[in-house]
Structures are given as C-alpha cells and as structure tokens.
Protein backbone atom coordinates (compact mmCIF):
# COMPACT_ATOMS: atom_id res chain seq x y z
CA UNK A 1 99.53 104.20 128.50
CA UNK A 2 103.51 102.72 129.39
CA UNK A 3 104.32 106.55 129.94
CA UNK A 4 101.62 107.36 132.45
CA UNK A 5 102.06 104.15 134.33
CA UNK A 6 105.81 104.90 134.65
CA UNK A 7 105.00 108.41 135.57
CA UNK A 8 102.70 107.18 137.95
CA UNK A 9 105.67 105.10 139.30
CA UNK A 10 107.74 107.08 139.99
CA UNK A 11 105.38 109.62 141.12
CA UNK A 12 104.82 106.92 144.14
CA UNK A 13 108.54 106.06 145.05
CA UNK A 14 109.17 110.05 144.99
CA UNK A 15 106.50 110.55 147.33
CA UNK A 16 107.40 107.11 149.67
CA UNK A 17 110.90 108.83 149.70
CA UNK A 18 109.66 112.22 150.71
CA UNK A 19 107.16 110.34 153.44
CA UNK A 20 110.58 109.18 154.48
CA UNK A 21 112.34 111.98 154.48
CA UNK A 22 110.40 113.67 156.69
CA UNK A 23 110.17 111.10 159.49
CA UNK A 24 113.97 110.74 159.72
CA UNK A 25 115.17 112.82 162.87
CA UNK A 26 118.38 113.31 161.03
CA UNK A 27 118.64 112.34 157.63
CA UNK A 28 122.40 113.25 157.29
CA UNK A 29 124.00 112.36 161.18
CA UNK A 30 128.08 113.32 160.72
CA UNK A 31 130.22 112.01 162.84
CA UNK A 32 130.58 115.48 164.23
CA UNK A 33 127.37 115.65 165.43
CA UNK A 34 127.02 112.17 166.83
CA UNK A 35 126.94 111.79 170.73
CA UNK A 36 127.08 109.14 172.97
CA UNK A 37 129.27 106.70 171.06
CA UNK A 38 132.17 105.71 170.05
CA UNK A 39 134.07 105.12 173.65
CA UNK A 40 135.91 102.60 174.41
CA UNK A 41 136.29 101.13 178.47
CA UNK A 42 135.25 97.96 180.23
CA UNK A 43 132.90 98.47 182.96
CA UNK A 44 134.50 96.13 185.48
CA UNK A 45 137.49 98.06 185.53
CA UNK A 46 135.35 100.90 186.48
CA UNK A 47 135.93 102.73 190.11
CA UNK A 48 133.80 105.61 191.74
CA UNK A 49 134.95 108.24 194.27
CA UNK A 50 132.15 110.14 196.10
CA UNK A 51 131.87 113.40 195.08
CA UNK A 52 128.86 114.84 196.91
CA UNK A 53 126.65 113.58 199.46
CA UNK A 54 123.09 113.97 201.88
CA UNK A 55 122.76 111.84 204.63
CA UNK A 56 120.24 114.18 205.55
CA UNK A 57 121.87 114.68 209.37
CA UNK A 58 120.37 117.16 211.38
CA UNK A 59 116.78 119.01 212.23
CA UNK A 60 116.30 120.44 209.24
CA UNK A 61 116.22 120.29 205.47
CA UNK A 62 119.84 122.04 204.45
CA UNK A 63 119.25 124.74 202.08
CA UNK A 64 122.80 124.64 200.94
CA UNK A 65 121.63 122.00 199.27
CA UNK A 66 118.18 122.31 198.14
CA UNK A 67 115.78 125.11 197.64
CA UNK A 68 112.12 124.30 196.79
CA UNK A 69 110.01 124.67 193.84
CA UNK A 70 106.63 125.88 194.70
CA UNK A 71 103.19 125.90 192.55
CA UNK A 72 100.34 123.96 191.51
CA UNK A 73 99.20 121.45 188.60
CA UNK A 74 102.81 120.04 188.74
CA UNK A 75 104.13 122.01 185.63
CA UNK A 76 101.36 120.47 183.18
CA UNK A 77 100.63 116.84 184.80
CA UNK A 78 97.63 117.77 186.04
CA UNK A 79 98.54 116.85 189.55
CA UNK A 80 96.48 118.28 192.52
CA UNK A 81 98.60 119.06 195.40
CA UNK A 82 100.24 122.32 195.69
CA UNK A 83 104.24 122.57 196.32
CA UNK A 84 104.95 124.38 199.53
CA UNK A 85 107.87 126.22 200.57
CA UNK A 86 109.25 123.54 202.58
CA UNK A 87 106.46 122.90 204.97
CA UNK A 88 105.75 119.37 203.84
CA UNK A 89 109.72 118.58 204.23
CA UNK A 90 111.21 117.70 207.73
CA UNK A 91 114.52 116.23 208.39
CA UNK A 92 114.99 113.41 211.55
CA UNK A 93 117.26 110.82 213.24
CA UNK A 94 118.86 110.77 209.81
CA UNK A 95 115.98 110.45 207.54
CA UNK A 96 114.33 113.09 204.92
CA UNK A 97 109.87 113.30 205.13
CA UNK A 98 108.31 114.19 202.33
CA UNK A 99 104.65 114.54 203.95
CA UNK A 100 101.58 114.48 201.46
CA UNK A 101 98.67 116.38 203.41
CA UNK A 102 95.08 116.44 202.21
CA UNK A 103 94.31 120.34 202.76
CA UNK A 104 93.14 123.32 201.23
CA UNK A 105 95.95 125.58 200.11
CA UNK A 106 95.75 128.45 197.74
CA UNK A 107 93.13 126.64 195.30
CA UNK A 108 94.79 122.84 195.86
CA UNK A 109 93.11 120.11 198.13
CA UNK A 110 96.79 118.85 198.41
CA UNK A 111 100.22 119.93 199.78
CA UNK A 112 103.31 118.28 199.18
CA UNK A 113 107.02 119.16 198.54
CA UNK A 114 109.30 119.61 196.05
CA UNK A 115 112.69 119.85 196.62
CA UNK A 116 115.76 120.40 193.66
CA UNK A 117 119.91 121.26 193.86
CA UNK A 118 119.75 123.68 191.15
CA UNK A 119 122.50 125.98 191.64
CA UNK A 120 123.31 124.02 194.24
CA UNK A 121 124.73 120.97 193.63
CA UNK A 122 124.92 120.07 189.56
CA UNK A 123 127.26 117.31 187.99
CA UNK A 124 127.82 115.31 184.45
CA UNK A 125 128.51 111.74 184.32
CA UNK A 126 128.89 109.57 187.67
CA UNK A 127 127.03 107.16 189.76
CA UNK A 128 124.08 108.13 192.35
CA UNK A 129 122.25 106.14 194.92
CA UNK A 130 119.30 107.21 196.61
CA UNK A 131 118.49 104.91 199.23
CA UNK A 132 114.27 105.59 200.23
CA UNK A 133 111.31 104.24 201.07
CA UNK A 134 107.62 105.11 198.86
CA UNK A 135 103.92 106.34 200.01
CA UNK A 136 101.15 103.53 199.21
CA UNK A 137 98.09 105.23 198.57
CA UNK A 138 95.80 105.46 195.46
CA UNK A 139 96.50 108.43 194.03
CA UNK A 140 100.18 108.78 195.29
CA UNK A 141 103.17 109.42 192.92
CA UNK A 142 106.64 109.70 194.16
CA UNK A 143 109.96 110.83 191.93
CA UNK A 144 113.76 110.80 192.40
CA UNK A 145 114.65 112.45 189.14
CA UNK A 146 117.13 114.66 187.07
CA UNK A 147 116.39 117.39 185.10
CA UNK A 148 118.83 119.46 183.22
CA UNK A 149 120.82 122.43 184.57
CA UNK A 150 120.52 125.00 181.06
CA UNK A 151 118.80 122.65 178.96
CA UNK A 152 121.55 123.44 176.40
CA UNK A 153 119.68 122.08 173.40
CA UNK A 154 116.00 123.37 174.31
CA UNK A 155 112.83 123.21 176.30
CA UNK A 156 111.68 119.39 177.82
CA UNK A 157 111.68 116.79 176.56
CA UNK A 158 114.59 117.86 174.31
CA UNK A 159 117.09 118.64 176.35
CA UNK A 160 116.80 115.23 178.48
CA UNK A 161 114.97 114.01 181.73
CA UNK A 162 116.40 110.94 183.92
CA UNK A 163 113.88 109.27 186.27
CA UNK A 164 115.87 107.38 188.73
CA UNK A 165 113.04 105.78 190.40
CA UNK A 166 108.90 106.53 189.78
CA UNK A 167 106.03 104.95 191.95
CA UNK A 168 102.37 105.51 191.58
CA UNK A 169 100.00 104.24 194.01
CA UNK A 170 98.08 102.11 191.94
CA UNK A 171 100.62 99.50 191.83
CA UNK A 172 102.12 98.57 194.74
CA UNK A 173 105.46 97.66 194.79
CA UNK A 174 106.29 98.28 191.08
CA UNK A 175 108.99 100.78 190.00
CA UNK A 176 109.83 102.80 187.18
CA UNK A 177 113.42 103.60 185.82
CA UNK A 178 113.16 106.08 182.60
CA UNK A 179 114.75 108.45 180.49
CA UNK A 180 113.35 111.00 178.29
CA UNK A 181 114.99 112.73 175.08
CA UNK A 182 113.56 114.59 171.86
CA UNK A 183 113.24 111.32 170.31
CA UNK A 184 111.90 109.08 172.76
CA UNK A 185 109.35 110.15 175.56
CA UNK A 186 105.88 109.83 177.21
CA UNK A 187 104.13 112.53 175.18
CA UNK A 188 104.98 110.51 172.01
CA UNK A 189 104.70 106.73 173.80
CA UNK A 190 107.94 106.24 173.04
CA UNK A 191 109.85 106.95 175.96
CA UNK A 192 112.49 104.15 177.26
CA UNK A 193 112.66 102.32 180.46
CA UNK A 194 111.89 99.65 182.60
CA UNK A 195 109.63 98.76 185.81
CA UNK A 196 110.27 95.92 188.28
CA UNK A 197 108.53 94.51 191.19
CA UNK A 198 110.24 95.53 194.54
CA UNK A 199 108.66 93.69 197.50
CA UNK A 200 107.31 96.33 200.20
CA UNK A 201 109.07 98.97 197.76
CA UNK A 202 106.18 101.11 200.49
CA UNK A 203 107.36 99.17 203.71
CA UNK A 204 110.87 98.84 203.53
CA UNK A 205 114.09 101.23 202.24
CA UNK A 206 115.22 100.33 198.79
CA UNK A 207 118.33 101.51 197.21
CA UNK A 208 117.76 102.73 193.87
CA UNK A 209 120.82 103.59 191.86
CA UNK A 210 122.35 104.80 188.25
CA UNK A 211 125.88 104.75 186.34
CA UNK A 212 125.53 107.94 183.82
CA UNK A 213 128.40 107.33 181.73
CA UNK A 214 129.36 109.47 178.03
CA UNK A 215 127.51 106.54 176.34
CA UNK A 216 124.90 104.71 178.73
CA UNK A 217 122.79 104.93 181.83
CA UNK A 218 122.71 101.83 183.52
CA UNK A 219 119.88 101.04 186.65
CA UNK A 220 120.11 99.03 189.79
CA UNK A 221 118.01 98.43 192.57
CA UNK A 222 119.54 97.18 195.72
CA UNK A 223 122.63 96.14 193.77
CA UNK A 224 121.08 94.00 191.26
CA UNK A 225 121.76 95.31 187.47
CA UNK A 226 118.25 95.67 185.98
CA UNK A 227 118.02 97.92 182.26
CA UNK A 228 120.54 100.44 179.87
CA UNK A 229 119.93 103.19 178.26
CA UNK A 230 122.56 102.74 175.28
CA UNK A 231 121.55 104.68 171.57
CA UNK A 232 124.55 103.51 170.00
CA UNK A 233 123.69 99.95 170.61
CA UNK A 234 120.69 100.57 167.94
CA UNK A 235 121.93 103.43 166.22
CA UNK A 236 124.64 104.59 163.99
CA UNK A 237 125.27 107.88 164.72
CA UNK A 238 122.84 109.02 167.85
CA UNK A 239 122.56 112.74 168.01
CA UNK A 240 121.10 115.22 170.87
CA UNK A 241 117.44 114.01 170.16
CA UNK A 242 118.39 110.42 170.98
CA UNK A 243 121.47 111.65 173.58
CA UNK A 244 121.16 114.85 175.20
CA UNK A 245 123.18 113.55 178.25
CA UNK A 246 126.11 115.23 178.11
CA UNK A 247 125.56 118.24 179.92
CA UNK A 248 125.19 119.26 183.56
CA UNK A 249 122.21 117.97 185.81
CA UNK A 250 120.17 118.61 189.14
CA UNK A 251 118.57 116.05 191.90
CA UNK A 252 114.97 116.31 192.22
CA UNK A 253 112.44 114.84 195.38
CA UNK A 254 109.15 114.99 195.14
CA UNK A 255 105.29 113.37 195.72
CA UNK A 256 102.70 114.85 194.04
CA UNK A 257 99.02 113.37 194.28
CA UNK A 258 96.87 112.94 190.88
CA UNK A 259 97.98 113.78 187.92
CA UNK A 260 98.35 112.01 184.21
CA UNK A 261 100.13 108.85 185.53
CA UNK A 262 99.29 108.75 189.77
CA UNK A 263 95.63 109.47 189.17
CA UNK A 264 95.00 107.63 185.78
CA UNK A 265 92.92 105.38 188.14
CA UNK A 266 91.67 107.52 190.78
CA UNK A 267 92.58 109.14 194.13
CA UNK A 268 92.04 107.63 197.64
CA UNK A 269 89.35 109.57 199.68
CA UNK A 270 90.79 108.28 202.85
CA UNK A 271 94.38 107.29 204.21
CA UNK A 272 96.17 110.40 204.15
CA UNK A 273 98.56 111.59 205.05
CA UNK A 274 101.12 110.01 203.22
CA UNK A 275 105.07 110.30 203.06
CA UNK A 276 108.19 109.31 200.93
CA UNK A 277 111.32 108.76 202.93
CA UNK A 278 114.87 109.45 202.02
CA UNK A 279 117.92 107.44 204.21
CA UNK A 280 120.76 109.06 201.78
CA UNK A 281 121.70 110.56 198.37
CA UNK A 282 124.91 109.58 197.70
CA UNK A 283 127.01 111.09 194.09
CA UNK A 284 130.03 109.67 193.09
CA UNK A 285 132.53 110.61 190.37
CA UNK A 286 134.17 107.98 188.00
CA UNK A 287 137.87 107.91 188.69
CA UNK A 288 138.36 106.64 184.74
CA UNK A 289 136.08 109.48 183.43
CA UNK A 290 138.97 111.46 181.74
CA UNK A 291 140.52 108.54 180.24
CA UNK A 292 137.08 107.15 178.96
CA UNK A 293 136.49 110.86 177.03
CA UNK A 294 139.87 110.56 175.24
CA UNK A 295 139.11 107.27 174.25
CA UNK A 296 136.14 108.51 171.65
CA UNK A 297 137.03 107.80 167.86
C-alpha cells in the first residue's frame, strides 16, 4: 500500500512539473538570448535630436512619405469601412483629414483611410509625438500605431505592435496606450497598457507621445508621464516573446468604423461623417543611443 501511494506521489509532482513545463515560454532563457535588459543610463540625462518629421504642409498628402493600405474587414477586426486609395485623406492649412464616410464601396457601407511609411520612413529606438485631434461617434475607432518593418521573429503578434494612442467611440475622451508581443496581447487578454481620460480628447488637439528605448517604452500625453513598458522590471531574462522591440518600425494613421473593439457596442446610424486630425508627427533620435547599447552587461 506505502509503494503505490509513493508511486502515486510522485506520479503527481512529475505531472505538476510537466503542467509546468509546458506553460513556461522559455524554460532555459541564456543570457544570450535575453533582450531588453541589462542597460545602464539615467533618463534625465537623456537628449533627442529630430530625425524625421510631417508637419503635413501643403495640398496634399506627400507620398514620399506615406503610401496607403487599401482593403476591407481591417485585416481580421471585423471592421466595416473599406480603405481607399487616398480618397478619404486630404492635407490643409497645415493639418492631415482622415474623413470617415458612410457609403457604399466595393461591398463596405464605410470608407476611410489608411495611411503607413513602410519603405518610406522606418527607424529603431527614439522618441515620437503625434500631436491630433479624435472622431466622436459610436462606432468610431481611431489609431496612431507601429507595426514592424520585417517582422524579424514572425507573423503578429510575435514580432511586436506599439499603439501610440487608440480611441473608440464609445468612450469619449478615454485613450489607449498599448503594446503587443508573443507573450502579452489582446487575443490572449493579456496584452499591456494603459488608458486615461483626456478632456475633449474629440474637441481639442492632444499631443500623444513615446520614448522607445533598448529596454522600455515610456507614454505621455501632453507632456505628462503616464505608463512603461519595462520586461526586465518583472523578469529575469525577457526574450523576443516578451521584447521584440529591437528591430526597425513604420508609422501607421488610420479610422476604421466597427470592428472587435469600436463596435463592441454598436455603430451610430446617424452623425457621419466623421474625421481624425493630425497637426504633426514629429521623430526624434536619442543623442545617447550609442553609448546606452555599449552599456549592456
């Protein structure tokens, strides 16, 4: 009876150990395979020289800048408006129009736009600012994003996403700062990030910014410090699934109508159209970045 019950034993820890096995993302992280830690700087000693810029001057969107990305459903949200080639975009006294149009086109009720710098305009590490001003409506869901240039360690969500700034309609003057990785995102619930309350986020040009450093991504709104994204903090030895930020990245616009999130609680009948203004996109490089890579242990 003793020899069953301790083969019963440790019959159960093998298992529990197995269970645990299996869960771990990395059950043997070396420190050459460990990413976004082990630097050493102090932030207030920090200093950023612009590197690239859009103050949007001009009559028109400049393509040496952007191209658009065109299509429907919003590349699996579920979103209803279709992406035109640039029709929903126009560029005045300094400002950038995204235009949201309730319309049939090619199968959609929507149009909207969708504009990236791929192969334009891609960077690693730095600060940007974005400087704009949200639609309102039920329904509405505007994004100033990054997405990876090559995706250099595979297909969403492991090779990274950075959402500078999200809105949906359905809550007014709230915004959404997130990142998404292998190990933490929105398919799984565990994506990381933070949301805010920004009065008249809809009314009135906010200026929503990040710091993408080899270790961190740190978000501000108008100047005020509000969240980190910072793996080592937590872990020992963060690898690509927790820190795929250390590659090159593109600038993404866009307003899409419906979808997963911006039509979880419906879509406005009435009220269109609607629009998401840009006043700038500014990219700056950090002066210290060299020193700040040599510095890793």
């Amino acid at each position: 009876m003793k020899t069953r019950l301790t083969v019963l034993i440790i019959g159960l820890l093998l298992a529990t150990l197995t269970a645990c096995t299996k869960e771990d993302p990395d059950p043997d992280p070396t420190p050459s395979n460990c990413k976004g830690d082990g630097y050493t700087y102090n932030l207030d000693d920090l200093t950023y020289s612009l590197r690239w810029s859009e103050e949007f001057d001009g009559s028109t969107v400049n393509l040496s800048n952007w191209q658009y990305e065109t299509g429907n459903s919003g590349w699996g949200n579920n979103e209803l408006q279709y992406y035109t080639h640039g029709e929903n975009a126009s560029v005045s006294d300094g400002l950038l129009t995204i235009t949201i149009k309730k319309e049939a086109y090619k199968g959609s009720n929507f149009t909207s736009t969708r504009m990236v710098t791929r192969d334009r305009f891609e960077f690693r590490y730095g600060k940007v600012e974005v400087r704009a001003k949200m639609p309102e409506l039920l329904g509405t869901w505007a994004a100033i994003w990054m997405m990876p240039a090559n995706s250099s360690y595979g297909t969403w969500p492991k090779s990274g996403e950075i959402d500078i700034m999200e809105y949906v309609g359905y809550e007014p003057d709230r915004v959404y700062g997130t990142v998404h990785t292998d190990s933490y995102n929105h398919k799984d619930g565990t994506q990381q990030g933070f949301d805010t309350v920004i009065q008249n986020a809809a009314d009135e040009f906010h200026t929503y910014t990040i710091e993408w450093l080899p270790d961190q991504i740190r978000y501000s709104i108008d100047g005020q410090y509000y969240w980190k994204f910072n793996p080592g903090l937590f872990l020992n030895c963060p690898i690509y699934k927790q820190w795929p930020f250390d590659q090159d990245f593109y600038l993404i616009l866009n307003t899409a109508v419906g979808g997963d999130w911006g039509g979880s609680r419906g879509v406005a009948e009435t009220g269109w159209p609607q629009t998401m203004q840009v006043d700038y996109i500014r990219v700056y490089a950090i002066d210290q970045l060299q020193a700040i890579l040599d510095s890793k242990k």
